[in-house]
C-alpha atoms as a PDB file:
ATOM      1  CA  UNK A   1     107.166 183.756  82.858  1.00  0.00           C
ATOM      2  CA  UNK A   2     104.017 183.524  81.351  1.00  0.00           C
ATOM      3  CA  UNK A   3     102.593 180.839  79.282  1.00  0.00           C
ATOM      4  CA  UNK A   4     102.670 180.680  75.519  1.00  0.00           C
ATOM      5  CA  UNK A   5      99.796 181.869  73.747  1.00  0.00           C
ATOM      6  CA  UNK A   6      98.959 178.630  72.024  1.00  0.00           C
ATOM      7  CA  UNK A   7      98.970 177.601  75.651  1.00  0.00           C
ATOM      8  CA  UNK A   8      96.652 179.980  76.538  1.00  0.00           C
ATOM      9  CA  UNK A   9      94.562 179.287  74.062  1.00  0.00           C
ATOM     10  CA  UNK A  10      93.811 175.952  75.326  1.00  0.00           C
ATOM     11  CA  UNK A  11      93.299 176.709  79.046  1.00  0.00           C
ATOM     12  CA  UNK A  12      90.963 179.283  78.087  1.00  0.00           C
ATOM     13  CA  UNK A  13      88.928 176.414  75.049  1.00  0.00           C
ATOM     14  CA  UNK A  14      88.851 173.791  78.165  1.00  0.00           C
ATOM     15  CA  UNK A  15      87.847 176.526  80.781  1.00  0.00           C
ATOM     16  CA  UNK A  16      85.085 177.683  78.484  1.00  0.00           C
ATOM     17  CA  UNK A  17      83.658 173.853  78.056  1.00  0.00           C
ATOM     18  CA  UNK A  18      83.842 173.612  82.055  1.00  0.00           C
ATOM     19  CA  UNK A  19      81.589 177.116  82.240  1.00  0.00           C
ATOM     20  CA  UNK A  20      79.624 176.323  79.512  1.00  0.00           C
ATOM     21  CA  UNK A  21      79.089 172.420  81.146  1.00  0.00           C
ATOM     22  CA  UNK A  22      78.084 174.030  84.495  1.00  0.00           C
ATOM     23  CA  UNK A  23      75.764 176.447  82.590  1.00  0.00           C
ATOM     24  CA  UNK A  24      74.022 173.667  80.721  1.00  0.00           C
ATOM     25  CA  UNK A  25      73.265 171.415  83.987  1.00  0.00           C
ATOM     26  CA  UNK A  26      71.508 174.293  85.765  1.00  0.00           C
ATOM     27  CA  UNK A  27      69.341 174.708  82.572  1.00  0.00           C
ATOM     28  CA  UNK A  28      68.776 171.279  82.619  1.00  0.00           C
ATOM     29  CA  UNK A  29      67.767 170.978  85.945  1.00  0.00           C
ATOM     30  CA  UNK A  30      65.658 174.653  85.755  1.00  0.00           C
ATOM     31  CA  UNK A  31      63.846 172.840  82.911  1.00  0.00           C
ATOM     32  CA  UNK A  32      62.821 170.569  85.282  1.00  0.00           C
ATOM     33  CA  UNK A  33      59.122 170.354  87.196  1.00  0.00           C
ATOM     34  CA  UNK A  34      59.725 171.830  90.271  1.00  0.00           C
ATOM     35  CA  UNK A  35      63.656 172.292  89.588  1.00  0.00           C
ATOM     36  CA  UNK A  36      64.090 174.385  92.784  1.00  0.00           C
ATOM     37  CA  UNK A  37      63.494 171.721  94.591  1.00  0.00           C
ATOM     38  CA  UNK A  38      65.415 169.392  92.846  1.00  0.00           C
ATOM     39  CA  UNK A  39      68.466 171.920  92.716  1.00  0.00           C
ATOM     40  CA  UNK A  40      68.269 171.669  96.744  1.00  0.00           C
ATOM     41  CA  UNK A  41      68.602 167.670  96.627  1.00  0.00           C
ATOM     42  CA  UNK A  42      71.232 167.972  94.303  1.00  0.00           C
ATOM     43  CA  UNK A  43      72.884 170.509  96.956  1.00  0.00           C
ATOM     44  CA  UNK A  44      72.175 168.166  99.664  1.00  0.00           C
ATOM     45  CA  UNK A  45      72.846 164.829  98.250  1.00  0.00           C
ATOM     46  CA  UNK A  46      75.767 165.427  95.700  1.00  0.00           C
ATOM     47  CA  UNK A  47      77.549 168.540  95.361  1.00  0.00           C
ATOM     48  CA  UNK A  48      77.161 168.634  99.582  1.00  0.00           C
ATOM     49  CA  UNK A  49      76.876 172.599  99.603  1.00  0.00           C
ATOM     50  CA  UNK A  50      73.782 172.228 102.142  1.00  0.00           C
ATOM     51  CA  UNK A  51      73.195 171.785 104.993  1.00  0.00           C
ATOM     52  CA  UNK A  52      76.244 174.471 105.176  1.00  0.00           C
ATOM     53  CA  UNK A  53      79.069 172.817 107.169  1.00  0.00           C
ATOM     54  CA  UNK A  54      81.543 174.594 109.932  1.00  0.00           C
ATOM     55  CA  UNK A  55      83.385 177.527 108.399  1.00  0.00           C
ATOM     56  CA  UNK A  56      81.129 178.138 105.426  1.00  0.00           C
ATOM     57  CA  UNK A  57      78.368 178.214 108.392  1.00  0.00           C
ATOM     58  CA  UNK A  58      80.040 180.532 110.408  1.00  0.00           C
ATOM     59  CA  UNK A  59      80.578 182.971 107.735  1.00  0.00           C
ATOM     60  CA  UNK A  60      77.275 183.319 106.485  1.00  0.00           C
ATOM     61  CA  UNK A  61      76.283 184.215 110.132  1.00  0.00           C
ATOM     62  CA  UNK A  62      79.072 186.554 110.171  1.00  0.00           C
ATOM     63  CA  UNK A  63      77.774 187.612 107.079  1.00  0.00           C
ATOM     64  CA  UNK A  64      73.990 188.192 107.475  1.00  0.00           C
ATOM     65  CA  UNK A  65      75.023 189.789 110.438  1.00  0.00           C
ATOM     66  CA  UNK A  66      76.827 192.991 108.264  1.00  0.00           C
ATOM     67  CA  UNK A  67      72.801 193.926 108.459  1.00  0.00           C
ATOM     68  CA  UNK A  68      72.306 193.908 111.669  1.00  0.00           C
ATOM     69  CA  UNK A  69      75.700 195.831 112.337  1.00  0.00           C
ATOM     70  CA  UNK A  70      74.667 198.478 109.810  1.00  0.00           C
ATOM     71  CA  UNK A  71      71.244 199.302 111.420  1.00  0.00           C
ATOM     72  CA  UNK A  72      72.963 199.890 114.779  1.00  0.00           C
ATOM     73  CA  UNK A  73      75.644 202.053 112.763  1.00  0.00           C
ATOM     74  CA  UNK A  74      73.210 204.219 111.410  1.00  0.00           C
ATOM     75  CA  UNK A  75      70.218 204.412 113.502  1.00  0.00           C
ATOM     76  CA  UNK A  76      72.103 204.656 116.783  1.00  0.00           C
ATOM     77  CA  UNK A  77      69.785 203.617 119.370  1.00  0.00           C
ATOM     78  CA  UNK A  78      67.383 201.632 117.716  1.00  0.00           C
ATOM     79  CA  UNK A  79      65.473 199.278 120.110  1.00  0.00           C
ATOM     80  CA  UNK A  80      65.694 195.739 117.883  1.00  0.00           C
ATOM     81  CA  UNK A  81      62.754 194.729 119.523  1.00  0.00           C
ATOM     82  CA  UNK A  82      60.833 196.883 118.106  1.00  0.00           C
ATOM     83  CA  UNK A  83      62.218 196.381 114.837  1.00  0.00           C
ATOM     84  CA  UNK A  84      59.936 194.866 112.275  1.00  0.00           C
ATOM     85  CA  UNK A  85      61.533 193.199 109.686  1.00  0.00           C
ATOM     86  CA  UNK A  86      61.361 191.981 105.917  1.00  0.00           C
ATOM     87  CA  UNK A  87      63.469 190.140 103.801  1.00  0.00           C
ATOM     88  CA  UNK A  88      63.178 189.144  99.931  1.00  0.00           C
ATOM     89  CA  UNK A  89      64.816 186.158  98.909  1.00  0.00           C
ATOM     90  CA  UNK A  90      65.126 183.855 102.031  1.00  0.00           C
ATOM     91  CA  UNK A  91      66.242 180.914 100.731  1.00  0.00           C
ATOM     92  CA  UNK A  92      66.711 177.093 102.196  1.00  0.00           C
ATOM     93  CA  UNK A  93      67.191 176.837 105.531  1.00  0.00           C
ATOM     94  CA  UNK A  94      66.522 180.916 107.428  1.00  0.00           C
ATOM     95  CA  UNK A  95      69.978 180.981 108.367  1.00  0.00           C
ATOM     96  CA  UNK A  96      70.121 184.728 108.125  1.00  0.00           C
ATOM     97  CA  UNK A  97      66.415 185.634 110.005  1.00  0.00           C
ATOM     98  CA  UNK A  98      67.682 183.130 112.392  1.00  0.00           C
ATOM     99  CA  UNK A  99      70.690 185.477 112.685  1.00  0.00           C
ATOM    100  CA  UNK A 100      68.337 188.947 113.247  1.00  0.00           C
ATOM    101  CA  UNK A 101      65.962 186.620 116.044  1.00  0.00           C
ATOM    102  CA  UNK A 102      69.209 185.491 118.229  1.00  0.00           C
ATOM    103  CA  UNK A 103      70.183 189.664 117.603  1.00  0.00           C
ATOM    104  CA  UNK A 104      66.513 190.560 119.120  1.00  0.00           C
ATOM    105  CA  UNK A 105      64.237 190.800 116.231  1.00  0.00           C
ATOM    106  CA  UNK A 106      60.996 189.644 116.877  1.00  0.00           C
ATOM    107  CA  UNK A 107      58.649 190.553 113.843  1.00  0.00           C
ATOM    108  CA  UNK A 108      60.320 188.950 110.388  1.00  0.00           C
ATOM    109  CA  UNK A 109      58.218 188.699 106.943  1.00  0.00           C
ATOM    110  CA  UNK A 110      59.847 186.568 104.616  1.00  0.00           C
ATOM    111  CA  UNK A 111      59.056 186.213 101.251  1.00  0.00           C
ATOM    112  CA  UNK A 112      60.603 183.868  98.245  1.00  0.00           C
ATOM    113  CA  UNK A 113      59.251 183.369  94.375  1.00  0.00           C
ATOM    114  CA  UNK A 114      58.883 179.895  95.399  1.00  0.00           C
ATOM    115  CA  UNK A 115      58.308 178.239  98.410  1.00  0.00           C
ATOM    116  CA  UNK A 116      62.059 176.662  98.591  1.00  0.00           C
ATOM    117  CA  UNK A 117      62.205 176.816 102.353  1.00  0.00           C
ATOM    118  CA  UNK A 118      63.249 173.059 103.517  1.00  0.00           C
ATOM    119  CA  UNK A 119      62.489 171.963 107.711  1.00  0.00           C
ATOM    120  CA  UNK A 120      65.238 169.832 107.532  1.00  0.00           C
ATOM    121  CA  UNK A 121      67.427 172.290 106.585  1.00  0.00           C
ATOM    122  CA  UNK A 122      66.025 174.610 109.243  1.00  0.00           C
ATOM    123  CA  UNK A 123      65.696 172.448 112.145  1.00  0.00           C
ATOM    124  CA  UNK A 124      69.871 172.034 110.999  1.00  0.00           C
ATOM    125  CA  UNK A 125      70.368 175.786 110.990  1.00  0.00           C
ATOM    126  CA  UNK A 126      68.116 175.485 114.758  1.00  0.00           C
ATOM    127  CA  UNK A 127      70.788 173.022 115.897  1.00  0.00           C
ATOM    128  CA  UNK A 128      73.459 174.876 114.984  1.00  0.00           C
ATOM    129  CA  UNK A 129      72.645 177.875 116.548  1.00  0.00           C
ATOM    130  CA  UNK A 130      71.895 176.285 119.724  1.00  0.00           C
ATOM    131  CA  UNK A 131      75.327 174.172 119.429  1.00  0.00           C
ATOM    132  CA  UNK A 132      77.889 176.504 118.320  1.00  0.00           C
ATOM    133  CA  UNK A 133      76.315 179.615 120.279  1.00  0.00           C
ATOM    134  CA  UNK A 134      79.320 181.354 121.542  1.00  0.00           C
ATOM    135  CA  UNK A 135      81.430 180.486 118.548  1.00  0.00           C
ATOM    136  CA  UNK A 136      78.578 182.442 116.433  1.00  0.00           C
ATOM    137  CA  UNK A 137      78.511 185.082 118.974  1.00  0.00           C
ATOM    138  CA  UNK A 138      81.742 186.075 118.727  1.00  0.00           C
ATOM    139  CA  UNK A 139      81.633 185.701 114.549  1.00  0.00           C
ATOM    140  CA  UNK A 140      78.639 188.098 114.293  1.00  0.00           C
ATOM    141  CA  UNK A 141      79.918 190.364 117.002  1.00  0.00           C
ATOM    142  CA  UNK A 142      76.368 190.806 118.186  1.00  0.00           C
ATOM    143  CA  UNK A 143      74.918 189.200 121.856  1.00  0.00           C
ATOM    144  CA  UNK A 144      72.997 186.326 120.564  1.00  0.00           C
ATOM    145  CA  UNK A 145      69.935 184.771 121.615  1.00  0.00           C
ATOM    146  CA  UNK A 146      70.288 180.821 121.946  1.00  0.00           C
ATOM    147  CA  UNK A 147      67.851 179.408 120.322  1.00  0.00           C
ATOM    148  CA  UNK A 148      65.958 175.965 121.651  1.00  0.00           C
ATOM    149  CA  UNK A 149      67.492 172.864 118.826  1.00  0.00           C
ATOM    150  CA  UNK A 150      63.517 171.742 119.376  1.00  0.00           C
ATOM    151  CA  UNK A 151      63.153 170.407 115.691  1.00  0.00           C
ATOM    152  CA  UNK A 152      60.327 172.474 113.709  1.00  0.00           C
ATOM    153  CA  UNK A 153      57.755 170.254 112.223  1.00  0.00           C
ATOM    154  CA  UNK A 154      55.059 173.186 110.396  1.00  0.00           C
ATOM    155  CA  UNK A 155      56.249 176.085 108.903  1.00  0.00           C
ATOM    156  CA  UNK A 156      53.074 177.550 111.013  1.00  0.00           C
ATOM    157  CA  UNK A 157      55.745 176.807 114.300  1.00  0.00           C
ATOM    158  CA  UNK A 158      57.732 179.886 112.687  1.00  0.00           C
ATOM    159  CA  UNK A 159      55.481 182.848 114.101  1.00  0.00           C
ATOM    160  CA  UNK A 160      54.784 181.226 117.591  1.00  0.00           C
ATOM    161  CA  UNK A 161      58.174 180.461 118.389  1.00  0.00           C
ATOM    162  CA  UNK A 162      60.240 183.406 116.528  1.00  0.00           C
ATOM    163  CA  UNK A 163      58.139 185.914 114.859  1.00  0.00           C
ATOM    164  CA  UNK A 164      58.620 184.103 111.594  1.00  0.00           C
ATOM    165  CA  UNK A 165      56.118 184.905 109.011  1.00  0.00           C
ATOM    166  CA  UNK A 166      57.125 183.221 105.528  1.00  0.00           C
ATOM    167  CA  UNK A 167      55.069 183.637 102.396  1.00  0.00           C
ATOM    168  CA  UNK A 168      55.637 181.909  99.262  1.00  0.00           C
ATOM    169  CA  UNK A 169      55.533 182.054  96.501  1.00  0.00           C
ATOM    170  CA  UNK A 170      54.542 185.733  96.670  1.00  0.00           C
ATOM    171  CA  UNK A 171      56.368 188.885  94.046  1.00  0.00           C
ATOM    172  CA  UNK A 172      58.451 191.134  95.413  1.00  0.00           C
ATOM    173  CA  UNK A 173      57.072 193.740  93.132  1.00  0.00           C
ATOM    174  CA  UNK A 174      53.822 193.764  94.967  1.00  0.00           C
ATOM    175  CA  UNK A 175      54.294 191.985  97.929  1.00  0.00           C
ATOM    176  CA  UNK A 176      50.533 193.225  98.967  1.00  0.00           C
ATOM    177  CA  UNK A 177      52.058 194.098 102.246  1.00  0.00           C
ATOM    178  CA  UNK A 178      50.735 197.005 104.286  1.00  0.00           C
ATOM    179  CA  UNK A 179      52.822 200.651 103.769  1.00  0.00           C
ATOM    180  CA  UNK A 180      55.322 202.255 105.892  1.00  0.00           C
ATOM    181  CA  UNK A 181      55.218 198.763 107.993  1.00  0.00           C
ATOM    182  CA  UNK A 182      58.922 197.533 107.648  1.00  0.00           C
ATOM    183  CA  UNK A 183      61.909 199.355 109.817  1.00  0.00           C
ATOM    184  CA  UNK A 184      64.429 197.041 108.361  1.00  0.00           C
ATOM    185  CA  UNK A 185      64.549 195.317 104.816  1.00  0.00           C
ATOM    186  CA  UNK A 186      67.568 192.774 104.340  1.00  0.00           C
ATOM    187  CA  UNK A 187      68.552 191.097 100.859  1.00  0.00           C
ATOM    188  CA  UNK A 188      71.748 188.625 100.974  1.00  0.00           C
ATOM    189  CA  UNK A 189      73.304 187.259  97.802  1.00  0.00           C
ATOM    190  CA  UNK A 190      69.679 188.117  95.480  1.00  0.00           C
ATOM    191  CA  UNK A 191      70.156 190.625  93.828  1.00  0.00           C
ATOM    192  CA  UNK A 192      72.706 189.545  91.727  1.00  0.00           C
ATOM    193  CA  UNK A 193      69.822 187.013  89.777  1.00  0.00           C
ATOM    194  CA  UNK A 194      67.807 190.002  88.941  1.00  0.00           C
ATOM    195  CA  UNK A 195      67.457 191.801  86.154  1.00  0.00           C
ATOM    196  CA  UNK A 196      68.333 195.650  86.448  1.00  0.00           C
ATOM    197  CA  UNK A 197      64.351 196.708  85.487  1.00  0.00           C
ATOM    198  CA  UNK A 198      62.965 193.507  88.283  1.00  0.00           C
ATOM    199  CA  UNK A 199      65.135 195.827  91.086  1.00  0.00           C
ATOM    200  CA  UNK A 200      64.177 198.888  90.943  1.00  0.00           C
ATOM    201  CA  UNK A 201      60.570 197.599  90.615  1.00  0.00           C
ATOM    202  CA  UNK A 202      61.422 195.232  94.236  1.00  0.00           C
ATOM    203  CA  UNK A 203      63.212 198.625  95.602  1.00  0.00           C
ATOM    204  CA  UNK A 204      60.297 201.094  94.598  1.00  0.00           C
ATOM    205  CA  UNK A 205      57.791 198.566  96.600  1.00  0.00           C
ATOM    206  CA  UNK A 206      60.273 197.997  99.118  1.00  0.00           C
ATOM    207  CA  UNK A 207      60.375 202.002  99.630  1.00  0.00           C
ATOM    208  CA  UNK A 208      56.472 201.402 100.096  1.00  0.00           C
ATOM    209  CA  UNK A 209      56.840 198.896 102.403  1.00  0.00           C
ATOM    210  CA  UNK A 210      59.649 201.388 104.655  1.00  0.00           C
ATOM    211  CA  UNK A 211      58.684 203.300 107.523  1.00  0.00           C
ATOM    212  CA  UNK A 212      60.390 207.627 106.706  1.00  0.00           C
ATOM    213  CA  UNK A 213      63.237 205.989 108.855  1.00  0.00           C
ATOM    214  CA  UNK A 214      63.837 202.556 107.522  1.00  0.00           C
ATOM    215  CA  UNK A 215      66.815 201.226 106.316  1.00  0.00           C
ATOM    216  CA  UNK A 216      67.412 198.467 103.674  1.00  0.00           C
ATOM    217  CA  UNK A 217      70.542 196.380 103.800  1.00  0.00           C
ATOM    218  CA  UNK A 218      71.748 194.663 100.733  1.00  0.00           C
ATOM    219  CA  UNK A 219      74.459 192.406 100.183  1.00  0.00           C
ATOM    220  CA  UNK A 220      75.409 191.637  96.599  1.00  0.00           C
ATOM    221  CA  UNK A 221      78.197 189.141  95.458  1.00  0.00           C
ATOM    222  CA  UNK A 222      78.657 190.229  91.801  1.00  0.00           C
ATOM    223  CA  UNK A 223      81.238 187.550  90.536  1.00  0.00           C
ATOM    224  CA  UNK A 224      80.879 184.456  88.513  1.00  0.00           C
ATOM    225  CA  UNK A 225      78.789 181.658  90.547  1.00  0.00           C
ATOM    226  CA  UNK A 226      80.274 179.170  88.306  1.00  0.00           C
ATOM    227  CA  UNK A 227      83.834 179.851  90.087  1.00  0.00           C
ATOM    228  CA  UNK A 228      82.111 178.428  93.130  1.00  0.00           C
ATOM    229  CA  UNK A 229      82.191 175.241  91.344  1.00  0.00           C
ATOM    230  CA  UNK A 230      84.817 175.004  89.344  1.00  0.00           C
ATOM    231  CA  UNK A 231      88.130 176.423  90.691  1.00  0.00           C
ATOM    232  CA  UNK A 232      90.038 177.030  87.593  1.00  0.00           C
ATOM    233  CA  UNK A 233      87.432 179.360  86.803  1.00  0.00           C
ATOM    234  CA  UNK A 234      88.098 182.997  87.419  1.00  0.00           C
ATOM    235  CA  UNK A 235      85.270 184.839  89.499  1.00  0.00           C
ATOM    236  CA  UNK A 236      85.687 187.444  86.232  1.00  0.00           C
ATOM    237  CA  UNK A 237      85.353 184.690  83.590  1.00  0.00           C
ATOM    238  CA  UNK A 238      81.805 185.796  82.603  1.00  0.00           C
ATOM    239  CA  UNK A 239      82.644 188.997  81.884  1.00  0.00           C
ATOM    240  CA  UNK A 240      84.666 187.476  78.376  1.00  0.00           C
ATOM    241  CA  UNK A 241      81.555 186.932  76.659  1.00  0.00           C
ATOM    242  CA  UNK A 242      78.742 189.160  75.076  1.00  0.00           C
ATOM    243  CA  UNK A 243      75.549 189.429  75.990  1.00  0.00           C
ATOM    244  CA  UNK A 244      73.981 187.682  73.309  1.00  0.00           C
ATOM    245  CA  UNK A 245      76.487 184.808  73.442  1.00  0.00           C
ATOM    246  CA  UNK A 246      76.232 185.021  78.064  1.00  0.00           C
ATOM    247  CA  UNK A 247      72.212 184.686  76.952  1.00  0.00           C
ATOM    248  CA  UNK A 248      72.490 181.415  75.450  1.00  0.00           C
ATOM    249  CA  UNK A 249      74.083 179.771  78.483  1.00  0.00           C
ATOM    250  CA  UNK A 250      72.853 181.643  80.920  1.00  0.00           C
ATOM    251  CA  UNK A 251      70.432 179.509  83.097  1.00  0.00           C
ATOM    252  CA  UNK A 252      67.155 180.355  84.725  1.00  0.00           C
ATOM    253  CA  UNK A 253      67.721 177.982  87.947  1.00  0.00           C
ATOM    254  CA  UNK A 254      70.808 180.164  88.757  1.00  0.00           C
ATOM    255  CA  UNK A 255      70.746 183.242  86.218  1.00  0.00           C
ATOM    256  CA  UNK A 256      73.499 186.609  87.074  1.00  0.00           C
ATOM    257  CA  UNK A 257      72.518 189.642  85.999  1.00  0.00           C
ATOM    258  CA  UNK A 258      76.547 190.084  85.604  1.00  0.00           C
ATOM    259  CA  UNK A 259      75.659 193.982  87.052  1.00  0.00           C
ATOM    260  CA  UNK A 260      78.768 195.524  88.302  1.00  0.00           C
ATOM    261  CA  UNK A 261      78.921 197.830  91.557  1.00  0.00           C
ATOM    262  CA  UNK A 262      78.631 201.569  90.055  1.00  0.00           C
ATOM    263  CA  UNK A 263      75.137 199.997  88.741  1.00  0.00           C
ATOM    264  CA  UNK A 264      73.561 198.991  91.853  1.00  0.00           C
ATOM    265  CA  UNK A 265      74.183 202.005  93.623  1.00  0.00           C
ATOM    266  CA  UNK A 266      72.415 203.452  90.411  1.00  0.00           C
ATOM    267  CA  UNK A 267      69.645 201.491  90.250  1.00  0.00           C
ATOM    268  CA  UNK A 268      69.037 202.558  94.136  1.00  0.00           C
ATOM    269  CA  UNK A 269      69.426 206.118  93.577  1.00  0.00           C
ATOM    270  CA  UNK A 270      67.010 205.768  90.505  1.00  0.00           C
ATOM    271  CA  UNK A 271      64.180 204.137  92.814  1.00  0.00           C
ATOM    272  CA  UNK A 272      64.317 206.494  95.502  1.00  0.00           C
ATOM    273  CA  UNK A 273      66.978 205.820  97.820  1.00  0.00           C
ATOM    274  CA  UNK A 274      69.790 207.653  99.050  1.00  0.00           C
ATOM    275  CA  UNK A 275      73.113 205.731  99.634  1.00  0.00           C
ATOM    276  CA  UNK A 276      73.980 205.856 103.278  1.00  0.00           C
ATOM    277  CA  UNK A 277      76.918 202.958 102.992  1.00  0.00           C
ATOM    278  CA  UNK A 278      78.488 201.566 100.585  1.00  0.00           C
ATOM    279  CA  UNK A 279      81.283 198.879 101.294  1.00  0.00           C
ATOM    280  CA  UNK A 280      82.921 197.391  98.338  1.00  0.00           C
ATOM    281  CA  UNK A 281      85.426 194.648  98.966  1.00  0.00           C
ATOM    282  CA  UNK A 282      88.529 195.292  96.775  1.00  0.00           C
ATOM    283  CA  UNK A 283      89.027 192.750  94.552  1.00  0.00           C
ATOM    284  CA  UNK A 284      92.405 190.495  95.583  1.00  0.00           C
ATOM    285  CA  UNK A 285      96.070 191.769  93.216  1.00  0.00           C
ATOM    286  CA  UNK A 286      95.873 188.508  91.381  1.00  0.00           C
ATOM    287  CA  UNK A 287      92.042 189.458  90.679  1.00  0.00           C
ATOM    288  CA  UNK A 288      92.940 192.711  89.025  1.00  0.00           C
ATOM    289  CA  UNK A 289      96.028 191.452  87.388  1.00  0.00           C
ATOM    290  CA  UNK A 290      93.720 188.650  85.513  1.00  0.00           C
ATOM    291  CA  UNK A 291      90.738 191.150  84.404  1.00  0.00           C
ATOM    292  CA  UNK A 292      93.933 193.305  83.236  1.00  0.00           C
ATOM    293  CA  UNK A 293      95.004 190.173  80.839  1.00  0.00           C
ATOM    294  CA  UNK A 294      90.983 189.413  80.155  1.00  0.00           C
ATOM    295  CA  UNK A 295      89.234 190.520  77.468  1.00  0.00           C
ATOM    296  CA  UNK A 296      86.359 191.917  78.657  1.00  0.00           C
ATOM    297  CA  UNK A 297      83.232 192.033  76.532  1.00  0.00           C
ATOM    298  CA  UNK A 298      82.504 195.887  75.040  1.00  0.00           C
ATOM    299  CA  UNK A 299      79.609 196.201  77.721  1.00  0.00           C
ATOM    300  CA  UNK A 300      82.020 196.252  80.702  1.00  0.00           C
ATOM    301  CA  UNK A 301      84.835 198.865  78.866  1.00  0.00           C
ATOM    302  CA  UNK A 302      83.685 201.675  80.506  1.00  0.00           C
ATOM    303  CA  UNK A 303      84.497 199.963  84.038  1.00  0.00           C
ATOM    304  CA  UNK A 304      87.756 200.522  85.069  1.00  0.00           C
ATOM    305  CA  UNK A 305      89.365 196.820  86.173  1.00  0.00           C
ATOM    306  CA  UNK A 306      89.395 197.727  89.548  1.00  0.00           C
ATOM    307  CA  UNK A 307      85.395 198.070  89.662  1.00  0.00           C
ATOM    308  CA  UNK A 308      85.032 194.968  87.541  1.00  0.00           C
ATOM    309  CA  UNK A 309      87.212 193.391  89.867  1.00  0.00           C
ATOM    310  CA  UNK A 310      84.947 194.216  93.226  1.00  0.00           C
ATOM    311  CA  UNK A 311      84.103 190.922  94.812  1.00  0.00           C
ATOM    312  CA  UNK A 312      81.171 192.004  96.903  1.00  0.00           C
ATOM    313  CA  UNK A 313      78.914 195.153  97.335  1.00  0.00           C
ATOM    314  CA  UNK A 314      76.974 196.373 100.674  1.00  0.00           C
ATOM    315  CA  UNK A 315      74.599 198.801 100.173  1.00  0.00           C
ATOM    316  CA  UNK A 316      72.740 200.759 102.958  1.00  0.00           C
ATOM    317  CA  UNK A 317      69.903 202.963 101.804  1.00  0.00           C
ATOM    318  CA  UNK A 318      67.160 205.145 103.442  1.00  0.00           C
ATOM    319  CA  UNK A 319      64.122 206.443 101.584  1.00  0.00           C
ATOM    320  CA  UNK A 320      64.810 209.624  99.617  1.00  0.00           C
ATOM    321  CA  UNK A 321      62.795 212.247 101.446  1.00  0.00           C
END
């Protein structure tokens, strides 16, 4: 039976003050000098999302690993060693390039806005991957290198020891990067915090960067983040509220674009690409059945509920010739 509309009416005025309360923290903290870093203690020290811990761990490798996968799926034959790679948007602790050196990779570029990487959270990730080896193997169904668990104590350590070049803070509109350099470019849960214009601008210099054969790989989680926090929080909530009203609560530290799948694929064809793959995850029956109850804001009316309700996106693309 469902619940009277008075009653309703409240769960969606106290959900609203719990999305609006998570918004206003991570503006808080983005406000901050240096909040980056200071989001990462609060990650490590109170909400406890990092270092990642057993299954969420193993996922992500199974995850970053959907790149690897795809590369061998559409450039049969490829010699990974040979493979020079770039990413945009590495993150904390290189769980995912540490994913593509135990596959065979053994020429990454990384690049971030802001030098976020963390050696503690690294030499973790290192330990990890030496630990749980076969447990990771057989998540990112890929023959893995085992790494040494020798702790990393200069980022300069990264090249030496597993072809790890990281630059930040450097744009990834003009990375300054050499052309036609890069066989295999890898985004993982970015570009969902950037504006529609900012991509095509990254994929226009990351179709510079590509060799005529390259591939990019791009996996794109397109629900609320807020949900992550908050379980009474649909992963559609978001979607409610205009884009004037998202604006105001919208936060810099952690800000979604709120794109929706149809518009990423777009956005790739429209900077040069041609769509080799792409893998939507359905979104669950309950999913559909909320957005179906939701009011969605005008902007997202054109979407039919089962696109809104997609719950992730992987793209692979290949320079238009």
């Amino acid at each position: 039976m469902a619940a009277p509309a008075g009653a309703r009416r409240g769960l969606s005025v106290r959900t609203d003050a719990r999305w609006v309360g998570k918004a206003l923290v991570q503006q808080a903290v983005g406000a901050l000098p240096r909040g980056h870093r200071v989001n990462a203690l609060l990650q490590q020290r109170v909400t406890g999302r990092l270092p990642r811990q057993g299954e969420v761990f193993v996922w992500h490798v199974a995850e970053h690993a959907r790149h690897q996968r795809a590369l061998r799926d559409v450039r049969p034959g490829v010699d990974t060693a040979e493979v020079r790679a770039f990413e945009f948007g590495a993150g904390y602790d290189l769980l995912g390039p540490m994913v593509r050196w135990s596959a065979g990779v053994d020429a990454q570029t990384l690049i971030d806005l802001r030098p976020v990487l963390r050696l503690e959270l690294v030499n973790d990730t290192l330990r990890k991957f030496h630990d749980w080896h076969d447990q990771l193997e057989a998540a990112a169904e890929l023959p893995l290198r085992r790494p040494s668990a020798e702790p990393v104590t200069d980022l300069a350590e990264l090249e030496p020891r597993f072809g790890i070049r990281y630059q930040a803070p450097c744009d990834a509109t003009a990375t300054g990067l050499p052309g036609a350099s890069v066989d295999l470019v890898t985004s993982t849960w970015t570009l969902e915090h950037i504006p529609a214009r900012e991509i095509v601008r990254i994929l226009r210099e990351v179709r510079r960067l590509l060799t005529p054969d390259g591939v990019v790989s791009c996996l794109i989680d397109p629900k609320d983040h807020f949900s992550y926090f908050e379980p009474s929080l649909s992963p559609y909530n978001f979607l409610r509220f205009s884009d004037r009203a998202f604006a105001v609560v919208n936060p810099k530290l952690q800000w979604q674009s709120r794109l929706r799948a149809p518009e990423y694929r777009a956005l790739a064809e429209a900077a040069g690409f041609d769509v080799l793959l792409d893998v939507r995850e359905p979104g669950l029956p309950e999913d559909v059945e909320a957005l179906r109850e939701m009011r969605v804001a005008p902007r997202f009316a054109p979407f039919s509920r089962d696109e809104l309700a997609v719950r992730t996106v992987h793209l692979v693309l290949a320079p238009r010739s």
